[in-house]
N, C-alpha and C. Protein backbone atom coordinates (compact mmCIF):
# COMPACT_ATOMS: atom_id res chain seq x y z
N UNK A 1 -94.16 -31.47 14.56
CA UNK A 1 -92.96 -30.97 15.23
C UNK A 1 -91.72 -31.71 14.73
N UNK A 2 -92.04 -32.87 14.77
CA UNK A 2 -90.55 -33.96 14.10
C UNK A 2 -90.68 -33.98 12.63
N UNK A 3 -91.47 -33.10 12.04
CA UNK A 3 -91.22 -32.95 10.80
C UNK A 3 -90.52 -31.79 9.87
N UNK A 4 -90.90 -31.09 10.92
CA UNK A 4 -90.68 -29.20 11.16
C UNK A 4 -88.62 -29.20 11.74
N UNK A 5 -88.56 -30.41 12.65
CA UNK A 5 -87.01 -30.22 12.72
C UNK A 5 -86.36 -31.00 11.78
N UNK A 6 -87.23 -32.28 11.27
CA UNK A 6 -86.23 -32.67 9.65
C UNK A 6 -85.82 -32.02 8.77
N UNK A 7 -86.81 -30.98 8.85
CA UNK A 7 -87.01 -29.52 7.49
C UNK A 7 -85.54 -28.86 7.80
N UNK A 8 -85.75 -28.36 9.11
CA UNK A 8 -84.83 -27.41 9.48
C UNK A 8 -83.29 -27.78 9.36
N UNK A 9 -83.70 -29.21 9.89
CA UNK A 9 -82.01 -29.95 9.80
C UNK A 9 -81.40 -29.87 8.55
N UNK A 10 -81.89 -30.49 7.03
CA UNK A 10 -82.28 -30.38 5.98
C UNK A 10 -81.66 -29.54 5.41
N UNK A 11 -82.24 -28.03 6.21
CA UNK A 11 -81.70 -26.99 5.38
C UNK A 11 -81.00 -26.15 5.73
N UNK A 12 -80.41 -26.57 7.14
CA UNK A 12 -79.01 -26.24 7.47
C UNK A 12 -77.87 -26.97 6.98
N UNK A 13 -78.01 -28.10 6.75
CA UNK A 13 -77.17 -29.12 5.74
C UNK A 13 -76.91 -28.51 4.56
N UNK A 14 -77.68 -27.91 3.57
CA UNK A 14 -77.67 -27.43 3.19
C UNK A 14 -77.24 -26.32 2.25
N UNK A 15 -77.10 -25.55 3.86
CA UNK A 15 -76.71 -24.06 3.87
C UNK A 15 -74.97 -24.36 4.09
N UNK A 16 -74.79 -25.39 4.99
CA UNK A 16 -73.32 -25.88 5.32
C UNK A 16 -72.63 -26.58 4.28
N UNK A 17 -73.39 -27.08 3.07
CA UNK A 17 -72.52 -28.08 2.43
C UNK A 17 -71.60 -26.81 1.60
N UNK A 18 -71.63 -25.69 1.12
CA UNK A 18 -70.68 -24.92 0.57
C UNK A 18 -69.49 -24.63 1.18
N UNK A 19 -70.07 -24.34 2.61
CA UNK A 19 -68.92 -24.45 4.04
C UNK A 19 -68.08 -25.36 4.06
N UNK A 20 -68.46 -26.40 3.87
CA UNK A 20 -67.74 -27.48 4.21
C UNK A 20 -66.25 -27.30 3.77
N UNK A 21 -66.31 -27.79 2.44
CA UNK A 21 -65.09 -27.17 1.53
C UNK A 21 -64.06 -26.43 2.17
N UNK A 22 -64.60 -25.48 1.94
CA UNK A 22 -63.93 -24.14 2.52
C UNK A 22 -63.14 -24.69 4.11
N UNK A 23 -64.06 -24.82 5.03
CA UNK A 23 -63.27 -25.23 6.61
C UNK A 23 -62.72 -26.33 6.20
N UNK A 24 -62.45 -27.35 5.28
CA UNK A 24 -61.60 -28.16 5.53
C UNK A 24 -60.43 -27.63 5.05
N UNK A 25 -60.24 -27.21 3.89
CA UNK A 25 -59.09 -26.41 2.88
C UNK A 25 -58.32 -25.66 4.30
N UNK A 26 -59.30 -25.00 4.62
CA UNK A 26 -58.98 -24.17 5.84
C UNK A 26 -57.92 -24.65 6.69
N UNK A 27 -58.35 -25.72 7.31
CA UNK A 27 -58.06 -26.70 8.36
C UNK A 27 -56.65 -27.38 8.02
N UNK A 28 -57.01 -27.82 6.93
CA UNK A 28 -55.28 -28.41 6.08
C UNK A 28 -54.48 -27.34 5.94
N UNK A 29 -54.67 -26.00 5.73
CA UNK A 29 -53.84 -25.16 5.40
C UNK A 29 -53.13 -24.93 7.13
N UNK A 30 -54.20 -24.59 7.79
CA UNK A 30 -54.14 -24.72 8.99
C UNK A 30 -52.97 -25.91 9.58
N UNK A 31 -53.23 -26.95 9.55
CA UNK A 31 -52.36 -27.92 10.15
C UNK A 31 -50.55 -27.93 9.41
N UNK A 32 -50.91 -27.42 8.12
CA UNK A 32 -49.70 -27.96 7.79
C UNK A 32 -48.52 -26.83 7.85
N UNK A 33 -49.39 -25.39 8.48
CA UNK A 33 -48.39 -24.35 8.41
C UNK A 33 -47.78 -24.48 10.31
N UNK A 34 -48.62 -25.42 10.67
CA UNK A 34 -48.11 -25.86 12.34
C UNK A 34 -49.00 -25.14 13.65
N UNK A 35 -50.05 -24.68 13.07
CA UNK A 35 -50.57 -23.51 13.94
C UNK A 35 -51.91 -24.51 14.53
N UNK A 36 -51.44 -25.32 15.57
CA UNK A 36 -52.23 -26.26 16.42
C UNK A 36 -53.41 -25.49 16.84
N UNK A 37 -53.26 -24.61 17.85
CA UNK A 37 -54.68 -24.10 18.24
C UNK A 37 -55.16 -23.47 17.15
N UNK A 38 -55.22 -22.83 16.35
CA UNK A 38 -56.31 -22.80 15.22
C UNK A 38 -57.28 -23.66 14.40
N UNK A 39 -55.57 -24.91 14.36
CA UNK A 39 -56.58 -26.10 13.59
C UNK A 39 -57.39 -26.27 14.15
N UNK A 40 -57.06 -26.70 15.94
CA UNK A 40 -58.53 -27.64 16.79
C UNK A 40 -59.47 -26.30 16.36
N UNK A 41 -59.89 -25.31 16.57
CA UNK A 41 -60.63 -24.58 16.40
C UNK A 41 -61.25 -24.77 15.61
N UNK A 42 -60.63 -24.87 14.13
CA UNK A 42 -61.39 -25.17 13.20
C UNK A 42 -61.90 -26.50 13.11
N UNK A 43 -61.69 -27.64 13.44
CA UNK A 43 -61.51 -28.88 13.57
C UNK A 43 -63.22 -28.98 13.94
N UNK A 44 -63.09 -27.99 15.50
CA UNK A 44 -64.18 -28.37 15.76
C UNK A 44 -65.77 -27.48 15.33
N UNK A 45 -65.74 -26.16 14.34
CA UNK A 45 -66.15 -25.64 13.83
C UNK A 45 -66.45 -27.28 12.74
N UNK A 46 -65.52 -27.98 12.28
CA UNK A 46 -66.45 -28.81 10.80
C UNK A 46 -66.91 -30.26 11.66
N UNK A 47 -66.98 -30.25 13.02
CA UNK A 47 -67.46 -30.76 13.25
C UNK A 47 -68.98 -31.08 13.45
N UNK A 48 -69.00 -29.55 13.94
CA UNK A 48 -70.46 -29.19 14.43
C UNK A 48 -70.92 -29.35 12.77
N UNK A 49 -70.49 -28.81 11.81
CA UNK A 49 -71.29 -28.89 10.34
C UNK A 49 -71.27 -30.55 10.31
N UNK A 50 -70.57 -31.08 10.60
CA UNK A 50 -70.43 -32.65 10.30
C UNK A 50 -72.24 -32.93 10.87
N UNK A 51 -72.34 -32.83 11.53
CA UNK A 51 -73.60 -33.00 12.07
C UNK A 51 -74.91 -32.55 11.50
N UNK A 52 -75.06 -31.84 10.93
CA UNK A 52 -75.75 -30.93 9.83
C UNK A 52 -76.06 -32.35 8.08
N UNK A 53 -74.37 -33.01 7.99
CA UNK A 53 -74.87 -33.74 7.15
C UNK A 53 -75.67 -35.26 7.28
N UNK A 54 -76.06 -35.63 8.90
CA UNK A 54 -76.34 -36.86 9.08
C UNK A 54 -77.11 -37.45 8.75
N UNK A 55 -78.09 -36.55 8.32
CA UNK A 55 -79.62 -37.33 7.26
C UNK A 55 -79.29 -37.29 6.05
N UNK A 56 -78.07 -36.79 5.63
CA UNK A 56 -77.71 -36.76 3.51
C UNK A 56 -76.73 -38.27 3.65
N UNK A 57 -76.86 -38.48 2.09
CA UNK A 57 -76.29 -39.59 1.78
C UNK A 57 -74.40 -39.12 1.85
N UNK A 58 -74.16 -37.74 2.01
CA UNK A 58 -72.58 -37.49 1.84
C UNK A 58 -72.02 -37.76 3.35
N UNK A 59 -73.06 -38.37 4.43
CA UNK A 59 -72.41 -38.18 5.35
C UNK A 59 -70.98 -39.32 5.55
N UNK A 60 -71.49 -40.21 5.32
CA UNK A 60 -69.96 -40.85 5.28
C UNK A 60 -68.70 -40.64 5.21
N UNK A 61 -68.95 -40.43 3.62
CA UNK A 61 -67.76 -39.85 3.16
C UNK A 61 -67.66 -38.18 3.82
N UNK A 62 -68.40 -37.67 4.40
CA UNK A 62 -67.81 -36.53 5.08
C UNK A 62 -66.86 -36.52 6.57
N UNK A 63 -67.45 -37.68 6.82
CA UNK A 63 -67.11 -38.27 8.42
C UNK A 63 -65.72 -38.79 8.21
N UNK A 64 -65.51 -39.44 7.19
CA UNK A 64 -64.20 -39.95 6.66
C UNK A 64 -62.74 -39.08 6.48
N UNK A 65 -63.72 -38.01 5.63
CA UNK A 65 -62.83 -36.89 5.75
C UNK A 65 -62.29 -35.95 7.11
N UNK A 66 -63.79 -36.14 7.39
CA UNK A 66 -63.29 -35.14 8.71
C UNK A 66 -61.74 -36.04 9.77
N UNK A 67 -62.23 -37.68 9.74
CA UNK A 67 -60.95 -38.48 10.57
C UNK A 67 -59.81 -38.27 9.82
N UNK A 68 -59.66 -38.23 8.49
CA UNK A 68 -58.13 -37.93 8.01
C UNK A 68 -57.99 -36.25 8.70
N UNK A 69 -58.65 -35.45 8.49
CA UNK A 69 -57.89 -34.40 9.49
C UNK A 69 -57.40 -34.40 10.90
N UNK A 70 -58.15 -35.22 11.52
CA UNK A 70 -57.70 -35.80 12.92
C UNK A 70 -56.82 -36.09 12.48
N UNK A 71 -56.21 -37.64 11.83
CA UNK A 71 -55.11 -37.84 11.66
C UNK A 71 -53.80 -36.95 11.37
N UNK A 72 -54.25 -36.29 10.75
CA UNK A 72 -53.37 -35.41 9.92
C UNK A 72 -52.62 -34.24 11.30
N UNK A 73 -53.52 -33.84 11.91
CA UNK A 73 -53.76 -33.06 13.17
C UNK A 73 -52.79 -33.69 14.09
N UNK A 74 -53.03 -34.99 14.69
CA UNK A 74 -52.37 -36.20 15.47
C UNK A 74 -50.82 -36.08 14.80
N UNK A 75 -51.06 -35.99 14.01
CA UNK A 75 -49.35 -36.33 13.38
C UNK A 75 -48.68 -35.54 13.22
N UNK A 76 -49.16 -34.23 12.75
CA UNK A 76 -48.34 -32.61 12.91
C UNK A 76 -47.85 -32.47 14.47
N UNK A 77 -48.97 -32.97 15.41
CA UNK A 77 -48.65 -32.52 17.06
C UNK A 77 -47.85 -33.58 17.24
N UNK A 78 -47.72 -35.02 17.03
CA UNK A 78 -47.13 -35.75 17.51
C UNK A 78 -45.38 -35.05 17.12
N UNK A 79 -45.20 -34.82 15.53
CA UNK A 79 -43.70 -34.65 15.31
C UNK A 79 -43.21 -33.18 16.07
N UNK A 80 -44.26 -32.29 16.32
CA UNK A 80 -44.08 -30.99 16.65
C UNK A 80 -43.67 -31.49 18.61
N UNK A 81 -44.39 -31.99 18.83
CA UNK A 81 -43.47 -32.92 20.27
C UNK A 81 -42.62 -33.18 20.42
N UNK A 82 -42.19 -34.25 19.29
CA UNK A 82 -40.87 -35.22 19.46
C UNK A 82 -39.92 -34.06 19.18
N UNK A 83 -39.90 -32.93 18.51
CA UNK A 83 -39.35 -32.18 18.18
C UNK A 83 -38.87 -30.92 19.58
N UNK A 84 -40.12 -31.00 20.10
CA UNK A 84 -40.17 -29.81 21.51
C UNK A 84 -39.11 -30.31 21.98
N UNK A 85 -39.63 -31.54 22.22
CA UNK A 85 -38.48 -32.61 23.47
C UNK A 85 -37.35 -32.87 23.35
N UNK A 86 -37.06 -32.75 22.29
CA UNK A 86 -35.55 -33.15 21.21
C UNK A 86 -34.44 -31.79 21.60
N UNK A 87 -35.39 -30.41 21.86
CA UNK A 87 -34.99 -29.05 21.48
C UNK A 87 -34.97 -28.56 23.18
N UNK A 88 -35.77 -29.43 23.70
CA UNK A 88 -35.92 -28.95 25.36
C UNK A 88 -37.01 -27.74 25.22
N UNK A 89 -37.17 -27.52 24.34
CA UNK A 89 -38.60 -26.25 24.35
C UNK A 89 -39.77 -26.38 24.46
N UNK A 90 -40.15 -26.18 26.19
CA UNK A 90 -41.08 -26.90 26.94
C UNK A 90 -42.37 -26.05 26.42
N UNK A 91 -42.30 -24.93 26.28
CA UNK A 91 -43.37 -23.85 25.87
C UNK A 91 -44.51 -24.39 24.57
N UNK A 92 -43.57 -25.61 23.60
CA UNK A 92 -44.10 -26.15 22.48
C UNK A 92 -44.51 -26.76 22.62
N UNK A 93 -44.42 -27.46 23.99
CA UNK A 93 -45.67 -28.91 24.15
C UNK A 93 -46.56 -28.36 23.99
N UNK A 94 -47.14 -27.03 24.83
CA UNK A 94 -48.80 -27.19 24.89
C UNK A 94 -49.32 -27.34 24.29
N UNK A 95 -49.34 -26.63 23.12
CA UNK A 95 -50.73 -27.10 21.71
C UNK A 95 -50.51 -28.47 21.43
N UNK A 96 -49.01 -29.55 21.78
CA UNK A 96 -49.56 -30.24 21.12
C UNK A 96 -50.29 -31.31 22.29
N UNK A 97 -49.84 -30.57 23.39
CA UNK A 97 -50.81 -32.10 24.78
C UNK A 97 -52.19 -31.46 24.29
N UNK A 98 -52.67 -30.20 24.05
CA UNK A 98 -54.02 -29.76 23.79
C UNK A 98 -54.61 -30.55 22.72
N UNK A 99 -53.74 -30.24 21.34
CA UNK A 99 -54.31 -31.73 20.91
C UNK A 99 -54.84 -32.80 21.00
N UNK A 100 -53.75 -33.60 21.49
CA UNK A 100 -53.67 -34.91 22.19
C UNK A 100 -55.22 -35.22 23.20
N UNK A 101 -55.59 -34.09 24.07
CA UNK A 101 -56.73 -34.11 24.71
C UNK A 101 -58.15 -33.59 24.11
N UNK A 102 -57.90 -32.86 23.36
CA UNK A 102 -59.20 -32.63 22.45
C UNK A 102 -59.61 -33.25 21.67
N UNK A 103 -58.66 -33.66 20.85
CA UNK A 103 -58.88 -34.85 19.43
C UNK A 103 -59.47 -36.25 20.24
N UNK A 104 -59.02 -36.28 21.98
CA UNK A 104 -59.61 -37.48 22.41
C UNK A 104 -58.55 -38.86 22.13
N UNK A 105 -57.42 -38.68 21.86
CA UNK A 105 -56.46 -39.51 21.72
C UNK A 105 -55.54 -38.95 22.53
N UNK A 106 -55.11 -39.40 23.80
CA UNK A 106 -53.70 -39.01 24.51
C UNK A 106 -52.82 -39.75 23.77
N UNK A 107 -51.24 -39.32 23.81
CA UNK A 107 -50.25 -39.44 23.58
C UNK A 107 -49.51 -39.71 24.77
């Protein structure tokens, strides 16, 4: 049975490492055109694959990558804030307090 889900894990890793690529490209394109709720969306779509790589040797460096998009994420919402607040355009906080609470870092 615990050999039968190594297999499986294995070769969903796998099947995800072409994915990968792709949802991060995604994700950056995503963050940097400002469109917060999509990124987290996607964010957390390469997360769940993040998990897929934990028995390969790329997981590290995948995990690595995945935190510079957090970052990257964190910092688009943070200036897209300072910016709401600056402008009085209360409607623009939300995606980025959504951020702020999903990514697991309040602001």
């Amino acid at each position: 049975d615990v050999v039968k889900k190594r297999v499986e894990t294995a070769y969903t890793a796998l099947k995800e490492v072409g994915s990968w690529d792709r949802k991060v490209r995604e994700c950056e394109q995503l963050v940097h055109s400002g469109k917060l709720p999509a990124a987290l969306t996607q964010l957390a779509s390469i997360k769940g694959v993040l998990d897929a790589f934990r028995m390969l040797p790329e997981y590290a460096k995948k995990e690595a990558q995945l935190q510079q998009l957090e970052e990257s994420l964190l910092a688009t919402a943070r200036r897209r804030a300072k910016q709401a607040v600056e402008r009085n355009l209360v409607a623009d906080l939300a995606p980025c307090g959504e951020v702020f609470a999903r990514v697991g870092r309040p602001e």
